[in-house]
N, C-alpha and C. Protein backbone atom coordinates (compact mmCIF):
# COMPACT_ATOMS: atom_id res chain seq x y z
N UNK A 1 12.29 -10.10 14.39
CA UNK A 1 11.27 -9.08 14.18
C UNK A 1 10.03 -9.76 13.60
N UNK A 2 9.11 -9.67 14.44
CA UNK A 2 7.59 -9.99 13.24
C UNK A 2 7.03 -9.52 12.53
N UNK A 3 6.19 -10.39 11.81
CA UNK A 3 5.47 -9.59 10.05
C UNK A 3 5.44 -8.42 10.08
N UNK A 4 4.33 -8.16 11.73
CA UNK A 4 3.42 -6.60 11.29
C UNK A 4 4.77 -5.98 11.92
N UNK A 5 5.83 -6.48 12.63
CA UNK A 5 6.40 -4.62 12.66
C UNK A 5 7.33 -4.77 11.77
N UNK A 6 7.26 -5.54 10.54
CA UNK A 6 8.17 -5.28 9.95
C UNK A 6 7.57 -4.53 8.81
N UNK A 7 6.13 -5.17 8.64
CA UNK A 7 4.99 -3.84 7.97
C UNK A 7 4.81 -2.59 8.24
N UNK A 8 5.53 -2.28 9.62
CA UNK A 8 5.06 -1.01 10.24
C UNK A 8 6.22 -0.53 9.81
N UNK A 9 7.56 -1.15 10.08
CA UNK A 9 8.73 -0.28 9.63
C UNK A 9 8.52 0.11 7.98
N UNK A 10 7.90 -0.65 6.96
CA UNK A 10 7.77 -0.48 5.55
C UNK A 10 7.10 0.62 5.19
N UNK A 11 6.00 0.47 6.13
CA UNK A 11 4.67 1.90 6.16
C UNK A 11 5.09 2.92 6.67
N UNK A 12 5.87 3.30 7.61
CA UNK A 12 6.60 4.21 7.78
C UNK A 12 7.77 4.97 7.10
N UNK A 13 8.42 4.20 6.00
CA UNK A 13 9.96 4.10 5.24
C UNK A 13 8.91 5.10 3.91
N UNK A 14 7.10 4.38 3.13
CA UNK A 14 6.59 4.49 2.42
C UNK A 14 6.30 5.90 3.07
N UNK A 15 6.05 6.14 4.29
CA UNK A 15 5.11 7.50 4.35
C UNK A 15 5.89 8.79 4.27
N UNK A 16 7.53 8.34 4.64
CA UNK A 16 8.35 9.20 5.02
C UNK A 16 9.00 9.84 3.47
N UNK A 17 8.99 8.79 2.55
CA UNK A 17 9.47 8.64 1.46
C UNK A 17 8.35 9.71 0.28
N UNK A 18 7.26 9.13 0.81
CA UNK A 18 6.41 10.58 -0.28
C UNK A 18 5.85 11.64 0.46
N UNK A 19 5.83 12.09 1.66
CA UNK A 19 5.63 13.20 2.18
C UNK A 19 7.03 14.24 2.23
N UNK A 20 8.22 13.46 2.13
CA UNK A 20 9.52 13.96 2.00
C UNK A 20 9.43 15.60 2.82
N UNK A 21 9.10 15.57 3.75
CA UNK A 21 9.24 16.93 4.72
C UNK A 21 7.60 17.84 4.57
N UNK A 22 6.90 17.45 3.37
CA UNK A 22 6.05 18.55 3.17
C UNK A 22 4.87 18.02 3.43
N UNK A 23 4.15 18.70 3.32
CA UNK A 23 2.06 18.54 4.03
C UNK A 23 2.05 16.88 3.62
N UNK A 24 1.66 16.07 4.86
CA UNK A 24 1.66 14.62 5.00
C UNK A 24 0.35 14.29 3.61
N UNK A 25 0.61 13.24 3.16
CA UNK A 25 -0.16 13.04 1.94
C UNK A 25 -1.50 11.73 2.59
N UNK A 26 -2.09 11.66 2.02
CA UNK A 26 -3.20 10.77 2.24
C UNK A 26 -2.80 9.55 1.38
N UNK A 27 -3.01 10.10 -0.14
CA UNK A 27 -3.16 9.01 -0.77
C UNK A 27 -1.77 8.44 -1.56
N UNK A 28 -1.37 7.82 -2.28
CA UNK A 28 -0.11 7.81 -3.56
C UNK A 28 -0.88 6.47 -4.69
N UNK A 29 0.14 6.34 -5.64
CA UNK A 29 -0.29 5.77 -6.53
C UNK A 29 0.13 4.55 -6.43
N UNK A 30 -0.83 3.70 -6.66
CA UNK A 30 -0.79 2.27 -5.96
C UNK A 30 0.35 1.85 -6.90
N UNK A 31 1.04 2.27 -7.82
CA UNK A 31 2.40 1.53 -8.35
C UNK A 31 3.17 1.81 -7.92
N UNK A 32 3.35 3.40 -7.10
CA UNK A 32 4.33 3.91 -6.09
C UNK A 32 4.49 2.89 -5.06
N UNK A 33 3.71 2.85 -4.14
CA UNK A 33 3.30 1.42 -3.40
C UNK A 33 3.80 0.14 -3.30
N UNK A 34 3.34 -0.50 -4.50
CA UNK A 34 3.66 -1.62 -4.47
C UNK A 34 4.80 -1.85 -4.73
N UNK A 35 5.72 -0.97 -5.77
CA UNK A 35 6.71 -1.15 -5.72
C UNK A 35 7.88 -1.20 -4.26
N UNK A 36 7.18 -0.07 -3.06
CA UNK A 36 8.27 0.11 -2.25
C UNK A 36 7.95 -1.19 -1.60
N UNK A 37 7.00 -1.81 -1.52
CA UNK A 37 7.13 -2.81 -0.97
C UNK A 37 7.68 -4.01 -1.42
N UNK A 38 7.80 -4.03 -2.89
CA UNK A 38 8.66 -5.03 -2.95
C UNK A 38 8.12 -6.18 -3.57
N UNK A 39 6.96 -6.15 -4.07
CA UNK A 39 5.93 -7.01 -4.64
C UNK A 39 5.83 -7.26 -6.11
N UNK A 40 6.01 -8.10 -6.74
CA UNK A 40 5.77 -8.08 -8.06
C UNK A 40 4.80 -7.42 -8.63
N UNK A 41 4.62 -6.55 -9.12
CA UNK A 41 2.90 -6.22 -9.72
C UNK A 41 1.71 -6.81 -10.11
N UNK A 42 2.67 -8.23 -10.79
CA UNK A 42 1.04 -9.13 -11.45
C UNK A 42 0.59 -9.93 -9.94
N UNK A 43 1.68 -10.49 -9.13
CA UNK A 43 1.02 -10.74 -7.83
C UNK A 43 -0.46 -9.63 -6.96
N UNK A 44 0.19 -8.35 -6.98
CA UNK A 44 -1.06 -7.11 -6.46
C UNK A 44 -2.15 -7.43 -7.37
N UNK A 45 -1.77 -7.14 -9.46
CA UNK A 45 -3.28 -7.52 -9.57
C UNK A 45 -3.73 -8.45 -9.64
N UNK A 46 -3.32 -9.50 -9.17
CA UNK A 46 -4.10 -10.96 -9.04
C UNK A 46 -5.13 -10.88 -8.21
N UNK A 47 -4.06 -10.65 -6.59
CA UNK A 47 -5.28 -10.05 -5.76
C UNK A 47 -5.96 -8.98 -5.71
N UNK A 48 -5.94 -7.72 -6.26
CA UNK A 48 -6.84 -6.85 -6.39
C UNK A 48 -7.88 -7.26 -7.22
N UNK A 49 -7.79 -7.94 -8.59
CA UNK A 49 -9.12 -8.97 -9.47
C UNK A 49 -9.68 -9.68 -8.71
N UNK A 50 -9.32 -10.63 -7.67
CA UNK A 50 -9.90 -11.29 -7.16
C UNK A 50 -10.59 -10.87 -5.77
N UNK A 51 -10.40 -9.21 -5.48
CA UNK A 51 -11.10 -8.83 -4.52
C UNK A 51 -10.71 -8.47 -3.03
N UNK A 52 -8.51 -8.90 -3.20
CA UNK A 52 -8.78 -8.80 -1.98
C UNK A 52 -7.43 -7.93 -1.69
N UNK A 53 -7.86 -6.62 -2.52
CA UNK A 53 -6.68 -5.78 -3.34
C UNK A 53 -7.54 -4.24 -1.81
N UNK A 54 -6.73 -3.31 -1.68
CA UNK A 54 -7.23 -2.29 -1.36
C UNK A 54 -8.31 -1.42 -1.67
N UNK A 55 -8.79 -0.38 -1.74
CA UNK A 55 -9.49 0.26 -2.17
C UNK A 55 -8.81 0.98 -3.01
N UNK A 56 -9.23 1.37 -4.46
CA UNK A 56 -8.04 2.07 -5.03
C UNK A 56 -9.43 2.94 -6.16
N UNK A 57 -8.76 4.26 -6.06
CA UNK A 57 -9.41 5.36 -6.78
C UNK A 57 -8.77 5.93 -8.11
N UNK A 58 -9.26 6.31 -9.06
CA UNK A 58 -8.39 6.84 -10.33
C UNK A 58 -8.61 7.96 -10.27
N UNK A 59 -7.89 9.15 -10.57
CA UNK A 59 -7.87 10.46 -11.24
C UNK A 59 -6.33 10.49 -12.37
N UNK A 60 -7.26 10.79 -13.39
CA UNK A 60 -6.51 10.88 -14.42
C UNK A 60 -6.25 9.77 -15.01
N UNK A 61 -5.52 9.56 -15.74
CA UNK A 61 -5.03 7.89 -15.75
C UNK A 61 -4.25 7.29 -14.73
N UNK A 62 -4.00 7.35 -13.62
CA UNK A 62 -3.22 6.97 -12.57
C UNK A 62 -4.42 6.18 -11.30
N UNK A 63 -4.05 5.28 -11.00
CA UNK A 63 -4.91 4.87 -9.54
C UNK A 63 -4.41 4.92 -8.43
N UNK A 64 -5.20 5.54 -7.70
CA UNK A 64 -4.29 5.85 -6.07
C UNK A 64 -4.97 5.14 -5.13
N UNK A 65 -4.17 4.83 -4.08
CA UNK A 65 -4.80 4.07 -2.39
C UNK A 65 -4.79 5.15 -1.98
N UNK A 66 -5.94 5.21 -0.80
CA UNK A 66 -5.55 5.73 0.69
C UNK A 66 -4.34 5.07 1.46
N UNK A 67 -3.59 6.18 2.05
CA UNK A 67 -2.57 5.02 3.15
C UNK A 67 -3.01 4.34 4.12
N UNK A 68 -4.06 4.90 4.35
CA UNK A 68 -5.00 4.01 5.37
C UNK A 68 -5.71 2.80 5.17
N UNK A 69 -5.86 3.03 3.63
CA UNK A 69 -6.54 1.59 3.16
C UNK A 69 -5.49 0.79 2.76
N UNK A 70 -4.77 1.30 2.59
CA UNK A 70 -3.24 0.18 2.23
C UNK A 70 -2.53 -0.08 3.48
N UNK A 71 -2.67 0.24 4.36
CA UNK A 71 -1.98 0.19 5.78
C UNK A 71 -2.82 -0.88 6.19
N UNK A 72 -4.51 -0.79 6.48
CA UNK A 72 -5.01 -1.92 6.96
C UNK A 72 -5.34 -2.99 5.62
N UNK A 73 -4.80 -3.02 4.59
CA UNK A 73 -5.14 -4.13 3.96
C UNK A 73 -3.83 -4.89 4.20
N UNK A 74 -2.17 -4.39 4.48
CA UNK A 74 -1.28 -4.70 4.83
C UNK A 74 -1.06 -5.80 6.08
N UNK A 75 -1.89 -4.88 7.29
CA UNK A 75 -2.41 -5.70 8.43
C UNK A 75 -3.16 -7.03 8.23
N UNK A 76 -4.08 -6.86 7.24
CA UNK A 76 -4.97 -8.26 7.34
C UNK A 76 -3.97 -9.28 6.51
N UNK A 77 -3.20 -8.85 5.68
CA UNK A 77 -2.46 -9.92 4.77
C UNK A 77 -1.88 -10.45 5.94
N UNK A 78 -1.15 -9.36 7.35
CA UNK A 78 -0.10 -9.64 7.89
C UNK A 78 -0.85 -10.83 8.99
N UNK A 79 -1.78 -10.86 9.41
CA UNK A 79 -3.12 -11.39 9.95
C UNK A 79 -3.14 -12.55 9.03
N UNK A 80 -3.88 -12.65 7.96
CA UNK A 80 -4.01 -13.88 7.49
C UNK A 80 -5.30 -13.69 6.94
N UNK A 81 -6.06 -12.69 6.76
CA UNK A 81 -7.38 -12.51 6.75
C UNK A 81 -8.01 -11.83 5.47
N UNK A 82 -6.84 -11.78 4.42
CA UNK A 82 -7.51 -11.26 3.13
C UNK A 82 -6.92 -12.22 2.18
């Protein structure tokens, strides 16, 4: 299996996992996230400090991605390009 469909199976496992049957969600909280993927955390903010982290928004004390911006920042890692 290669990178990206194995990114695609992850992004799919992630989307299925917080929409859980009800109105498809846009965004989640980038620790929700990173965790399903499997990533250490200080690895994400290394690269998010250094710029080459998603787009990520706060409300409240919590910071959230778009899945869309975490989907194609997924792609370019899977690419080689961030």
């Amino acid at each position: 299996m290669e990178l990206t469909d194995e990114l695609d199976n992850r992004f799919e496992r992630i989307s299925n996992a917080l929409t859980m049957g009800l109105r498809p969600r846009v965004a989640a909280p980038e620790t929700e996230l990173v965790a399903e993927l499997g990533l250490p955390y200080s690895t994400y903010a290394r690269e998010k400090a250094e710029g080459r982290g998603p787009r990520v928004f706060q409300i409240g004390r919590r910071n959230y991605v778009l899945l869309t911006d975490w989907q194609a920042w997924l792609e370019a890692r899977a690419e080689g390009k961030a």
